[in-house]
C-alpha atoms as a PDB file:
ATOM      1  CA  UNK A   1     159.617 183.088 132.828  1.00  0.00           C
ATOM      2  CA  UNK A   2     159.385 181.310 129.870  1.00  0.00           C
ATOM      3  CA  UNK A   3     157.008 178.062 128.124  1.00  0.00           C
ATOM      4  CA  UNK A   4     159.341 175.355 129.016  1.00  0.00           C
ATOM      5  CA  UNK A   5     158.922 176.496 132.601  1.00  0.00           C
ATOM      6  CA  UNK A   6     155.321 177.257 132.758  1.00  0.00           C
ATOM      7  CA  UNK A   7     154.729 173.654 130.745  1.00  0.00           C
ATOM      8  CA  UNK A   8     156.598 171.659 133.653  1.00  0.00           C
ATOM      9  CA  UNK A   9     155.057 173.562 136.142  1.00  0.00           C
ATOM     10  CA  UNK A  10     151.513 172.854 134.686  1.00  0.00           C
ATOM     11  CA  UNK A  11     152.512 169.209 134.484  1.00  0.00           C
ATOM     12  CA  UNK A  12     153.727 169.332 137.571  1.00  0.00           C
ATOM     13  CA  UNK A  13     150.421 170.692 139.314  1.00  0.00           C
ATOM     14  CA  UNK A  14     148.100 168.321 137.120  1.00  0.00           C
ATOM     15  CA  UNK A  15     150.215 165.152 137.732  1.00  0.00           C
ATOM     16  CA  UNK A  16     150.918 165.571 141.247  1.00  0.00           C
ATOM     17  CA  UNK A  17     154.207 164.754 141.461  1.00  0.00           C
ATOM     18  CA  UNK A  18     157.959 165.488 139.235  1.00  0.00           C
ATOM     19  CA  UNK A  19     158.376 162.399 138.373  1.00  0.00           C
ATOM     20  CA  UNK A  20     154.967 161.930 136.531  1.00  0.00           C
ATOM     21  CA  UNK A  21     155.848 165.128 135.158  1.00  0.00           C
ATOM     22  CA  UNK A  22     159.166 164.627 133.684  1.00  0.00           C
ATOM     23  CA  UNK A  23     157.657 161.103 132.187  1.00  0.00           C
ATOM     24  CA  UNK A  24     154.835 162.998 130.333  1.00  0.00           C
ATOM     25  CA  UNK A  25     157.049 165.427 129.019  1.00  0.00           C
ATOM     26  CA  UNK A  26     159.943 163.059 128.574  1.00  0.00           C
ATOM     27  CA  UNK A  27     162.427 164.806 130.630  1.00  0.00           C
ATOM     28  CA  UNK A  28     164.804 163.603 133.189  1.00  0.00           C
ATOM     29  CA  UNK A  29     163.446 164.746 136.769  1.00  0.00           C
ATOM     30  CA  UNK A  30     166.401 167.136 137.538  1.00  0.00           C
ATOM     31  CA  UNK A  31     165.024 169.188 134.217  1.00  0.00           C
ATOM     32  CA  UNK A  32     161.993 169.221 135.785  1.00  0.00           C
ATOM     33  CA  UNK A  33     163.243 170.552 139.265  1.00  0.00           C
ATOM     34  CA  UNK A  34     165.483 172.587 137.747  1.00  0.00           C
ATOM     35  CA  UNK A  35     162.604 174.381 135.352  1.00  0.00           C
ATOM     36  CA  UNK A  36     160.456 174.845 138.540  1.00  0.00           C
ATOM     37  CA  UNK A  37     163.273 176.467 139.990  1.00  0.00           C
ATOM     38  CA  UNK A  38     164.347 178.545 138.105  1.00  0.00           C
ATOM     39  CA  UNK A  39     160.474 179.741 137.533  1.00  0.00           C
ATOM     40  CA  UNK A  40     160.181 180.436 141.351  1.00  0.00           C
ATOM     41  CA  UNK A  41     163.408 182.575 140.947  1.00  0.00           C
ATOM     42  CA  UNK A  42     161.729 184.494 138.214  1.00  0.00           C
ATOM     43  CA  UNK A  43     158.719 185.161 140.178  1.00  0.00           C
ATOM     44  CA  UNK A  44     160.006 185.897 143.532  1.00  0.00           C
ATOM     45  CA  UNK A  45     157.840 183.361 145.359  1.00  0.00           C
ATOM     46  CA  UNK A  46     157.956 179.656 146.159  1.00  0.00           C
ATOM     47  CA  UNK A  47     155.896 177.503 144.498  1.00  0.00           C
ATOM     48  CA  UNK A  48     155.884 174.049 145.924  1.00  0.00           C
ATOM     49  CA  UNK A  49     156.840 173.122 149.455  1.00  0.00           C
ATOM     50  CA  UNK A  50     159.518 170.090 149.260  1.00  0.00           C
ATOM     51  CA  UNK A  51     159.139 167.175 151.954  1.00  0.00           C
ATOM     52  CA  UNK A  52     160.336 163.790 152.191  1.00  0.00           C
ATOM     53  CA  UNK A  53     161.247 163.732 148.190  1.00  0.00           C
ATOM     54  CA  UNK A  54     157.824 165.243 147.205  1.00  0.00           C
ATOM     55  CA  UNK A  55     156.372 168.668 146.178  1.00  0.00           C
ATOM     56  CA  UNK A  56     153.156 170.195 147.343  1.00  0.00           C
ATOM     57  CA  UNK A  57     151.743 173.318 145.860  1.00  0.00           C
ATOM     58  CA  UNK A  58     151.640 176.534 147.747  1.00  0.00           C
ATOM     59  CA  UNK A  59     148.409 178.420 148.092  1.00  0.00           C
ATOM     60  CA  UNK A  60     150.414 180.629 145.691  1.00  0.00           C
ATOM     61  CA  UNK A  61     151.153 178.200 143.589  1.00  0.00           C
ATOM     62  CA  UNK A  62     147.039 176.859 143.240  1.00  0.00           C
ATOM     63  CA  UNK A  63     146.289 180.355 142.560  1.00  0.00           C
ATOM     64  CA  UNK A  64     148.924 180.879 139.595  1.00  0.00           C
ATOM     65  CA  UNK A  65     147.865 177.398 138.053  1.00  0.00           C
ATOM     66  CA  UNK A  66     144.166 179.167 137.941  1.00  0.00           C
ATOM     67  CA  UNK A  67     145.813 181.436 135.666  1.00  0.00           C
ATOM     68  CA  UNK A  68     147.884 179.209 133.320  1.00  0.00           C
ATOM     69  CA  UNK A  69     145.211 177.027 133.071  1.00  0.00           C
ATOM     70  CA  UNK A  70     142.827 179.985 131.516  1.00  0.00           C
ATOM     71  CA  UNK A  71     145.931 180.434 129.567  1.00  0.00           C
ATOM     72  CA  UNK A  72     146.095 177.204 127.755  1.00  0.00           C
ATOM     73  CA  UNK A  73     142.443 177.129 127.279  1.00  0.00           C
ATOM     74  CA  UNK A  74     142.713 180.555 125.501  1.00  0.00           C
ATOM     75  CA  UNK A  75     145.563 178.902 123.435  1.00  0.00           C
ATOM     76  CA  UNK A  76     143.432 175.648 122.801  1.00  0.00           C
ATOM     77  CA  UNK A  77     141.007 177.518 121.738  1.00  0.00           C
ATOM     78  CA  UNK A  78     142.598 180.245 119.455  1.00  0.00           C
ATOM     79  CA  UNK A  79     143.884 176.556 117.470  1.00  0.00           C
ATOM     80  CA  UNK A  80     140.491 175.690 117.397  1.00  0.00           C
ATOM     81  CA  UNK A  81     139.478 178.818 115.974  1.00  0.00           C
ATOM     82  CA  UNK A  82     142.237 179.084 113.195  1.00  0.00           C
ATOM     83  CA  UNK A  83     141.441 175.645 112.516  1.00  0.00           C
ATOM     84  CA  UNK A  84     137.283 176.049 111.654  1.00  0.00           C
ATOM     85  CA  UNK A  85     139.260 179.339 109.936  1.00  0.00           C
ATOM     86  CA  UNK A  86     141.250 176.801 107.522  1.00  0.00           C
ATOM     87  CA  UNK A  87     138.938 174.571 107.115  1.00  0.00           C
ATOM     88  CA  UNK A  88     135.765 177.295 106.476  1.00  0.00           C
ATOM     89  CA  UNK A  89     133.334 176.395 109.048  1.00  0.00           C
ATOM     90  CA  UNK A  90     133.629 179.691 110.751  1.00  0.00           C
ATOM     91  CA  UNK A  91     133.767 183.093 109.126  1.00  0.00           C
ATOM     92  CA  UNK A  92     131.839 185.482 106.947  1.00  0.00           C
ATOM     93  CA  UNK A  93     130.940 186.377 103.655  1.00  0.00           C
ATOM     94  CA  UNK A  94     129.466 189.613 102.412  1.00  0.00           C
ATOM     95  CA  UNK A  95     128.083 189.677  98.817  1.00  0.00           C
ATOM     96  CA  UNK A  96     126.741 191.956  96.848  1.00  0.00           C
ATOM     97  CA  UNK A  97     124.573 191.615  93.610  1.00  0.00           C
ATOM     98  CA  UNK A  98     122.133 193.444  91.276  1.00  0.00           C
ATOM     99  CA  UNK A  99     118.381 192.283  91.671  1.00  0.00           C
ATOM    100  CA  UNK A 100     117.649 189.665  88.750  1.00  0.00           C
ATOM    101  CA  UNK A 101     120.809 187.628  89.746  1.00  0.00           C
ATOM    102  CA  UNK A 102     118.779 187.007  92.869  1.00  0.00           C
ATOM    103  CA  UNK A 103     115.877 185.296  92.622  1.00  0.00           C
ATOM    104  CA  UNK A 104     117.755 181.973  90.592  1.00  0.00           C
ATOM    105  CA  UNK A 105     121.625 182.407  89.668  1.00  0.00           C
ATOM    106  CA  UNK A 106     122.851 183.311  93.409  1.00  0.00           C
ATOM    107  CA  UNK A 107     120.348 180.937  95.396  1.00  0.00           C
ATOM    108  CA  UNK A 108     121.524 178.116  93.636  1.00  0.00           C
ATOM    109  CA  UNK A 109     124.993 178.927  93.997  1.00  0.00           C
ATOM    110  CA  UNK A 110     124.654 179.833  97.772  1.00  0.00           C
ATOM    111  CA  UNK A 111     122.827 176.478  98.313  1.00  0.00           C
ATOM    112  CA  UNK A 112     125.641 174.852  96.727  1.00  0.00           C
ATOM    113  CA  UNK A 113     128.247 176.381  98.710  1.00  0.00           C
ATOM    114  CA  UNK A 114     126.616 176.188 101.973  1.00  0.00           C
ATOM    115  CA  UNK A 115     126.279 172.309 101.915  1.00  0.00           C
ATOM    116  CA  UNK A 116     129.782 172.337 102.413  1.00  0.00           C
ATOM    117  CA  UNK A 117     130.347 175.302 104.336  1.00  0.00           C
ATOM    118  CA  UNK A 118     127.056 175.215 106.291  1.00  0.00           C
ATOM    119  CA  UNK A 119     129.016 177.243 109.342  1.00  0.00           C
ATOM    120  CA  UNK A 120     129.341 180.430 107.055  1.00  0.00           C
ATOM    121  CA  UNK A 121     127.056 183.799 108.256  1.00  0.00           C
ATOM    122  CA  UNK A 122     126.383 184.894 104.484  1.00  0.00           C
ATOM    123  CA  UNK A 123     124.975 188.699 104.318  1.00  0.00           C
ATOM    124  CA  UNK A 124     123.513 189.193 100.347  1.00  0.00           C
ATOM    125  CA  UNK A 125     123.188 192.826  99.834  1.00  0.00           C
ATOM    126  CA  UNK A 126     120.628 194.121  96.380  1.00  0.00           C
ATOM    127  CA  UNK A 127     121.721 196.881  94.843  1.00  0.00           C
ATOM    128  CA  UNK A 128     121.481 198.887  91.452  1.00  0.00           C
ATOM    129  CA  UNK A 129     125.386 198.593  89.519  1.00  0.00           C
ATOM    130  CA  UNK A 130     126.719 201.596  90.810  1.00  0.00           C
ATOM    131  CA  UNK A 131     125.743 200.521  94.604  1.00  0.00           C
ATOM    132  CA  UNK A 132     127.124 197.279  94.349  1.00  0.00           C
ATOM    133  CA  UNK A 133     130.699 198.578  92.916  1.00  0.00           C
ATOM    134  CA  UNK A 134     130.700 200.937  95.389  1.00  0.00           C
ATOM    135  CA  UNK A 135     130.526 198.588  98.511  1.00  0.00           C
ATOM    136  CA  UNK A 136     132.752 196.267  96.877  1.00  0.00           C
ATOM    137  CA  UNK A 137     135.433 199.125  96.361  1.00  0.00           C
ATOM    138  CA  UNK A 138     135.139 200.246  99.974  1.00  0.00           C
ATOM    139  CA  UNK A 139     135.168 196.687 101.508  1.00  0.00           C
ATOM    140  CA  UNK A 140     131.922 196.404 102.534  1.00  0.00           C
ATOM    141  CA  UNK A 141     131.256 193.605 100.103  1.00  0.00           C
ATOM    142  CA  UNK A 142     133.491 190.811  99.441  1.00  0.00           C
ATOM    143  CA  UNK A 143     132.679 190.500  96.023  1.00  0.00           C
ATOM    144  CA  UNK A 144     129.903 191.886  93.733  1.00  0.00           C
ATOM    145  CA  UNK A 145     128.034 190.652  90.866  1.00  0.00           C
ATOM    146  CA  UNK A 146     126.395 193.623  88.505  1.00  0.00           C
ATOM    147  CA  UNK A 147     127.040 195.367  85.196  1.00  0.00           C
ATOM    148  CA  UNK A 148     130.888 197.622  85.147  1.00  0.00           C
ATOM    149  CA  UNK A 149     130.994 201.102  84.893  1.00  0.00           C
ATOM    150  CA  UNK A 150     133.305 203.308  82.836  1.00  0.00           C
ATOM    151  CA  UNK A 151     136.325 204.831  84.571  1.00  0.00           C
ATOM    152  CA  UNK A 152     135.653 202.748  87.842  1.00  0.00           C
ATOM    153  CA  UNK A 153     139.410 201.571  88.376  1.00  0.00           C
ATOM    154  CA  UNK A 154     138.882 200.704  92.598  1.00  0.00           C
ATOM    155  CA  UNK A 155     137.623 197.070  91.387  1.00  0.00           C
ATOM    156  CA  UNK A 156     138.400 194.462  89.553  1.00  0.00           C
ATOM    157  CA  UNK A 157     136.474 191.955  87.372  1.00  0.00           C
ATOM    158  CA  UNK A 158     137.286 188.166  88.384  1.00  0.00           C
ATOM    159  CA  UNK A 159     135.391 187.026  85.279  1.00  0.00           C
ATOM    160  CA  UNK A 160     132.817 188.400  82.806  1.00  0.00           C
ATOM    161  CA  UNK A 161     129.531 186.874  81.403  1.00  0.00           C
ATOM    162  CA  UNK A 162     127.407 187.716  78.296  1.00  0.00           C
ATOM    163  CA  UNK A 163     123.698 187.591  77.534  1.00  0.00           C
ATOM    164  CA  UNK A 164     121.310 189.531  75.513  1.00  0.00           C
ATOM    165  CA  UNK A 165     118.679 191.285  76.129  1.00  0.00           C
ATOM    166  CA  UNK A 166     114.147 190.276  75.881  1.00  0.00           C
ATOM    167  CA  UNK A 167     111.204 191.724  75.255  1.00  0.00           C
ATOM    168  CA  UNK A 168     108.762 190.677  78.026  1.00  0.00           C
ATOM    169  CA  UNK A 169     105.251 190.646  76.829  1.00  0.00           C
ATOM    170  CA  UNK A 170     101.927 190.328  78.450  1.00  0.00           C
ATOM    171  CA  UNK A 171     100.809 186.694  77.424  1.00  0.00           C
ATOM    172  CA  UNK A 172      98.064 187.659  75.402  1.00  0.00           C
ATOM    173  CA  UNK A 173      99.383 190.239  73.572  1.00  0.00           C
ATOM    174  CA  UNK A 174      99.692 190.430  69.507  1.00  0.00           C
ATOM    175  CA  UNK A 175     103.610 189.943  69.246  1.00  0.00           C
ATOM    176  CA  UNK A 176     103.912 187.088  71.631  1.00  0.00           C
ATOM    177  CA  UNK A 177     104.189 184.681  69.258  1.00  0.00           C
ATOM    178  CA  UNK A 178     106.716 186.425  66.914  1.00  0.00           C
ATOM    179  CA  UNK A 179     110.247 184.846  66.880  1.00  0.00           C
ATOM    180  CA  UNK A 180     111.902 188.362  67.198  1.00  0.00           C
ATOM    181  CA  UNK A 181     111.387 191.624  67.799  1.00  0.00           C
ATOM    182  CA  UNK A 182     113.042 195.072  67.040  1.00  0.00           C
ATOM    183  CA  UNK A 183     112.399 198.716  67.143  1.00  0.00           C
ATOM    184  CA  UNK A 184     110.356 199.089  64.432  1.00  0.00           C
ATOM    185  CA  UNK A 185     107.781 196.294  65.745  1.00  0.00           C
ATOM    186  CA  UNK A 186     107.433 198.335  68.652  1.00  0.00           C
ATOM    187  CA  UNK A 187     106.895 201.516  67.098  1.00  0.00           C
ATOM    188  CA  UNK A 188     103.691 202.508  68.857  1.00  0.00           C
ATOM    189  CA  UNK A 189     103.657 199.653  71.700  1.00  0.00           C
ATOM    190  CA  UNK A 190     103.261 201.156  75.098  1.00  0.00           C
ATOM    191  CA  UNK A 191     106.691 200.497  76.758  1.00  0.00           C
ATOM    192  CA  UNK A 192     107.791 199.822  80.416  1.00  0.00           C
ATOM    193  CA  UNK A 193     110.914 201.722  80.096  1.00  0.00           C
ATOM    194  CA  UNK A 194     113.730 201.232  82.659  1.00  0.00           C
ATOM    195  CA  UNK A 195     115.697 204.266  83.938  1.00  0.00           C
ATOM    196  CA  UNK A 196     117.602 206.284  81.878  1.00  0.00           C
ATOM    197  CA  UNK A 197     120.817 205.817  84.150  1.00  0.00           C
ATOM    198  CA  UNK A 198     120.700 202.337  83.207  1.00  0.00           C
ATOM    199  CA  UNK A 199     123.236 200.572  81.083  1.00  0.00           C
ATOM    200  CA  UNK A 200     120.475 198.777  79.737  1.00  0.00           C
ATOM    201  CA  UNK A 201     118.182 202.167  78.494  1.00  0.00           C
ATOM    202  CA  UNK A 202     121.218 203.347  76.896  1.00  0.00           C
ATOM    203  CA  UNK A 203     121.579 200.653  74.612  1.00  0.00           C
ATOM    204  CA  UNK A 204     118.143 200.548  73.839  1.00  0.00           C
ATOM    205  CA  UNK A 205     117.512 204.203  72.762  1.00  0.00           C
ATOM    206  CA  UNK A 206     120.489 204.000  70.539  1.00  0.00           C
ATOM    207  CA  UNK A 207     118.425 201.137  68.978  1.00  0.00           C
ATOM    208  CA  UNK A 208     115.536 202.640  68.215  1.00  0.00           C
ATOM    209  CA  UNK A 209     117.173 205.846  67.353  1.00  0.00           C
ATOM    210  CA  UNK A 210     119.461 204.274  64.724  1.00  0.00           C
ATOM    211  CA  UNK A 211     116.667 202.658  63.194  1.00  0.00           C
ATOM    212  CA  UNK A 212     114.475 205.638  63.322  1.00  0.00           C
ATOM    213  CA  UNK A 213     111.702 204.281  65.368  1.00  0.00           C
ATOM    214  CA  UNK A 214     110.235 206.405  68.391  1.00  0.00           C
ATOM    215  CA  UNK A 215     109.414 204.531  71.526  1.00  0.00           C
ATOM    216  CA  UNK A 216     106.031 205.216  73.164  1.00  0.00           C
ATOM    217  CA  UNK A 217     106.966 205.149  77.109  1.00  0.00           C
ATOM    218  CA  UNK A 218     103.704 204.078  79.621  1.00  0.00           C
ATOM    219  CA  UNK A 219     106.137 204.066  82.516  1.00  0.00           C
ATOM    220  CA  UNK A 220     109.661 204.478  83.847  1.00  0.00           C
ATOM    221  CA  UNK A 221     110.891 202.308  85.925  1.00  0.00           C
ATOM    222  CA  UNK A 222     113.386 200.515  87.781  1.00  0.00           C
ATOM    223  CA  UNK A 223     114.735 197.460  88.627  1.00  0.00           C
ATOM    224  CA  UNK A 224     113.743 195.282  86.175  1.00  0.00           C
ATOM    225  CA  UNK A 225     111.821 193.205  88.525  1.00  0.00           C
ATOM    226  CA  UNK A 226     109.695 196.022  88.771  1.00  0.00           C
ATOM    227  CA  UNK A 227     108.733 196.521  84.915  1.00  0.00           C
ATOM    228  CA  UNK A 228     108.095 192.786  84.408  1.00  0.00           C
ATOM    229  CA  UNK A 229     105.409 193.126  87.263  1.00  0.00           C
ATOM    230  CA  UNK A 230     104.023 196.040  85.396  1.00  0.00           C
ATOM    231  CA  UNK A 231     103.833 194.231  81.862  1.00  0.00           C
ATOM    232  CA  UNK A 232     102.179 191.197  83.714  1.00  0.00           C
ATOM    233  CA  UNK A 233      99.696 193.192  84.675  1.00  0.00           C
ATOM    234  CA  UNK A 234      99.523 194.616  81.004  1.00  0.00           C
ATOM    235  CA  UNK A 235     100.771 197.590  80.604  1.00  0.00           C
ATOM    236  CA  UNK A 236     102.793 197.372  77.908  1.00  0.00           C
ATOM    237  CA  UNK A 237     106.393 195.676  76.882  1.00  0.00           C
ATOM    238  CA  UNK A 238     109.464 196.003  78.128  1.00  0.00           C
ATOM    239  CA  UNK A 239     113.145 195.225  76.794  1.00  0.00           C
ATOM    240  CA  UNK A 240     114.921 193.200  79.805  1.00  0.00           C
ATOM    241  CA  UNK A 241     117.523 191.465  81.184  1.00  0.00           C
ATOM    242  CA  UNK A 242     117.103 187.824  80.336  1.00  0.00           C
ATOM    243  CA  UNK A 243     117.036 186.820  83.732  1.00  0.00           C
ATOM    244  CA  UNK A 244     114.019 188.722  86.009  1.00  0.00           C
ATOM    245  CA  UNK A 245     110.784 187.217  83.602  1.00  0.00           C
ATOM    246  CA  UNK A 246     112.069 183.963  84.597  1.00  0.00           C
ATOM    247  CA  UNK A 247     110.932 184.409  88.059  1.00  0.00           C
ATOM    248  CA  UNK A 248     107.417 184.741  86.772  1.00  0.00           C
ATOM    249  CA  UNK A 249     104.891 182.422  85.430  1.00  0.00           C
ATOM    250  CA  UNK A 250     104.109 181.698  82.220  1.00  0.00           C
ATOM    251  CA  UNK A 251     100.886 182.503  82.444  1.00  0.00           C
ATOM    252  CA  UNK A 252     101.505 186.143  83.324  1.00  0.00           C
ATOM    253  CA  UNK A 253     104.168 186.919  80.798  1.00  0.00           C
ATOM    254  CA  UNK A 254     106.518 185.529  77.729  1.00  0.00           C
ATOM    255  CA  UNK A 255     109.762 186.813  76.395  1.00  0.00           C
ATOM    256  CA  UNK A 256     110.662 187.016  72.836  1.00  0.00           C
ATOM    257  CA  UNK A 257     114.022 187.673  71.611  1.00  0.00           C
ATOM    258  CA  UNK A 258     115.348 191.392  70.654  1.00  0.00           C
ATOM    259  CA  UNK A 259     117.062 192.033  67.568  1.00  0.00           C
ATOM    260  CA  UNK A 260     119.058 193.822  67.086  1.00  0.00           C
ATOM    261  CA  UNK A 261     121.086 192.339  69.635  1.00  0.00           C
ATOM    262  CA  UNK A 262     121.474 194.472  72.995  1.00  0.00           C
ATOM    263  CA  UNK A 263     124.088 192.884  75.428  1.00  0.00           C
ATOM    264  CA  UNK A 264     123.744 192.745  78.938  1.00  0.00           C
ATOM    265  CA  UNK A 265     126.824 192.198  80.492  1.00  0.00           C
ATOM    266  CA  UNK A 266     127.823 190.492  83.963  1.00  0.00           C
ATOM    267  CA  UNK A 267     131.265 190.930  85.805  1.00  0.00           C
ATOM    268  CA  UNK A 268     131.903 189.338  89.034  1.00  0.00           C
ATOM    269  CA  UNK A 269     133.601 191.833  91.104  1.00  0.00           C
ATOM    270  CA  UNK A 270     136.769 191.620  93.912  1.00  0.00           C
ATOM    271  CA  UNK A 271     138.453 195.021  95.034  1.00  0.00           C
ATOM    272  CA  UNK A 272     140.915 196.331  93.383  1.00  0.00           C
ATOM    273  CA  UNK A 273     144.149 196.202  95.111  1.00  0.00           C
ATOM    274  CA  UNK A 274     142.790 193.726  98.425  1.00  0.00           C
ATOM    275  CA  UNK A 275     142.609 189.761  97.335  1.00  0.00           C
ATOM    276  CA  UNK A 276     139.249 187.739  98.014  1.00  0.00           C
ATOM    277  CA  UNK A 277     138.994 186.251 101.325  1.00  0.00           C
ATOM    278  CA  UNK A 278     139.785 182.058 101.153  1.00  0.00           C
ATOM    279  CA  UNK A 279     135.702 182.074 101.789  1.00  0.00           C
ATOM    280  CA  UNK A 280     135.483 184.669  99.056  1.00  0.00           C
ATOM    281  CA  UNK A 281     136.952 182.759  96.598  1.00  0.00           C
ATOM    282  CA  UNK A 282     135.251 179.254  97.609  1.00  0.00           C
ATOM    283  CA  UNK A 283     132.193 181.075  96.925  1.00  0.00           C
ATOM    284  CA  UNK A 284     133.405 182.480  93.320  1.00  0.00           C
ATOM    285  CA  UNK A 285     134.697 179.419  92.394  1.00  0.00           C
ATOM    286  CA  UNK A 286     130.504 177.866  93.034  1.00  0.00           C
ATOM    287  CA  UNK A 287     128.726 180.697  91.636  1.00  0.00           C
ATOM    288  CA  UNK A 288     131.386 180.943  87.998  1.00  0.00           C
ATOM    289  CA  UNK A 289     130.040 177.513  88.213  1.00  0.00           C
ATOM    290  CA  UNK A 290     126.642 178.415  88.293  1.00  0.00           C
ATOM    291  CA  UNK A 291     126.754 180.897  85.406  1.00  0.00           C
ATOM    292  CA  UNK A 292     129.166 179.400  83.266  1.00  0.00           C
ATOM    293  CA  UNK A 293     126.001 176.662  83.091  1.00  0.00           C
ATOM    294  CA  UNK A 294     122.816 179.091  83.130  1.00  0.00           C
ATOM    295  CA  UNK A 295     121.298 178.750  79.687  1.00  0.00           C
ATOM    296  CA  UNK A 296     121.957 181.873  77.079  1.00  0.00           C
ATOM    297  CA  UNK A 297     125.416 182.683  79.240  1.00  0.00           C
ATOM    298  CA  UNK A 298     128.511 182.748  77.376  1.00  0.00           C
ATOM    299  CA  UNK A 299     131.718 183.909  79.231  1.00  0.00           C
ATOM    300  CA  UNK A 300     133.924 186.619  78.259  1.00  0.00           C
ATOM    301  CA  UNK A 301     137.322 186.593  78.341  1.00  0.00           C
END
């Protein structure tokens, strides 16, 4: 039994007659009679009863064509499938991304991407760093957005972004108008530390510690969306990423520039040895868009 068979006996069955079939497929009629044949040979059972030059199907014969029919629908359908697959209006897309990219950076790039791909089920997972490299690394996230961490070699870094770090202040407070701050103008401030496991923290008690200046710590806390709530509410300053204050108003706190300079870095993250899903990489392709043109973002090679 093989597809040219089953093909002229579908024609067969849905034209009503050999000849129609052998025109539709554009075959002489002996092909056709011969396929059918040779398919009822292969079976062991007749398939059409021959009289006066014309076929009619067997009860046998109805009840097979039941089957091949469900068998070309499962075949039109599979094409249908792997076509919405090529063209990316069916499939998935797992990301996953530290909080402060959240609230602007990856909305606007998921808005963008879904306006063409509106058929993609998007799951956006919020982790700390080491959370978000980890699901990335065991495939639970196609691709990751957060700061690297040393000796992590089961990712890789599809591109790299640079920005520096604030100083979010309550509005009313005495240094909001300053053009820059640094350790020593904070040298009794009450301070909305992050955690010490942060990249960030790290950075930012070598700072004060190379320019001899002790920091006076209110609170420790973590994310960052967390301490900006806590210095709107005024409870003291806190050295950020540039990117959480900007989901708050104005009128509940201001950022002034840190100096010296404390980098906060951002790497866009694919595993390390798998390559990105084609919706994986539409999707990286829109959101290096998005952060290549975010004010205070430079790239890194």
């Amino acid at each position: 039994m093989n597809e040219r068979q089953i093909n002229a006996f579908r024609q067969v069955i849905r034209l009503g007659s050999v000849t129609a079939a052998a025109r539709s497929l554009s075959v002489s009629q002996p092909a056709i009679s011969r396929l059918i044949r040779d398919l009822e040979a292969d079976l062991g059972f007749d398939l059409f009863e021959r009289r006066a030059g014309k076929v009619f199907p067997t009860p046998e014969a109805r009840a097979f064509a039941s089957e091949v029919e469900r068998m070309y629908y499962g075949m039109a359908r599979l094409s249908q499938f792997a076509e919405e697959m090529r063209d990316m209006h069916h499939g998935a897309l797992s990301i996953a991304t530290l909080p402060m990219v959240s609230f602007q950076i990856l909305p606007q790039a998921l808005s963008q991407f879904l306006t063409t791909f509106n058929r993609m089920r998007v799951t956006h997972n919020v982790h700390n760093s080491p959370r978000v490299l980890d699901m990335v690394a065991a495939g639970q996230a196609d691709i990751g957005l957060a700061q690297s961490m040393p000796g992590r070699h089961d990712v890789r870094r599809l591109a790299s972004w640079r920005t520096d770090c604030v100083v979010a202040l309550p509005t009313a407070h005495a240094l909001a108008g300053r053009d820059a701050l640094g350790p020593t103008d904070l040298v009794g401030v009450p301070m909305v530390a992050l955690s010490h496991q942060t990249v960030t923290a790290g950075y930012v008690a070598e700072r004060f510690a190379t320019a001899g200046a002790a920091q006076t710590i209110a609170v420790e806390s973590q994310p960052s969306y967390s301490a900006c709530a806590l210095v709107s509410q005024g409870i003291g300053a806190a050295i950020v990423d540039p990117f959480t204050p900007r989901a708050f108003p104005k009128e509940q706190l201001v950022v002034v520039p840190f100096e010296p300079a404390i980098p906060f870095d951002l790497h866009l993250l694919g595993h390390a040895e798998q390559a990105p899903s084609r919706s994986a990489a539409a999707f990286a392709e829109v959101l290096i868009a998005v952060m290549d043109a975010t004010p205070g973002v430079r790239r890194l090679d």
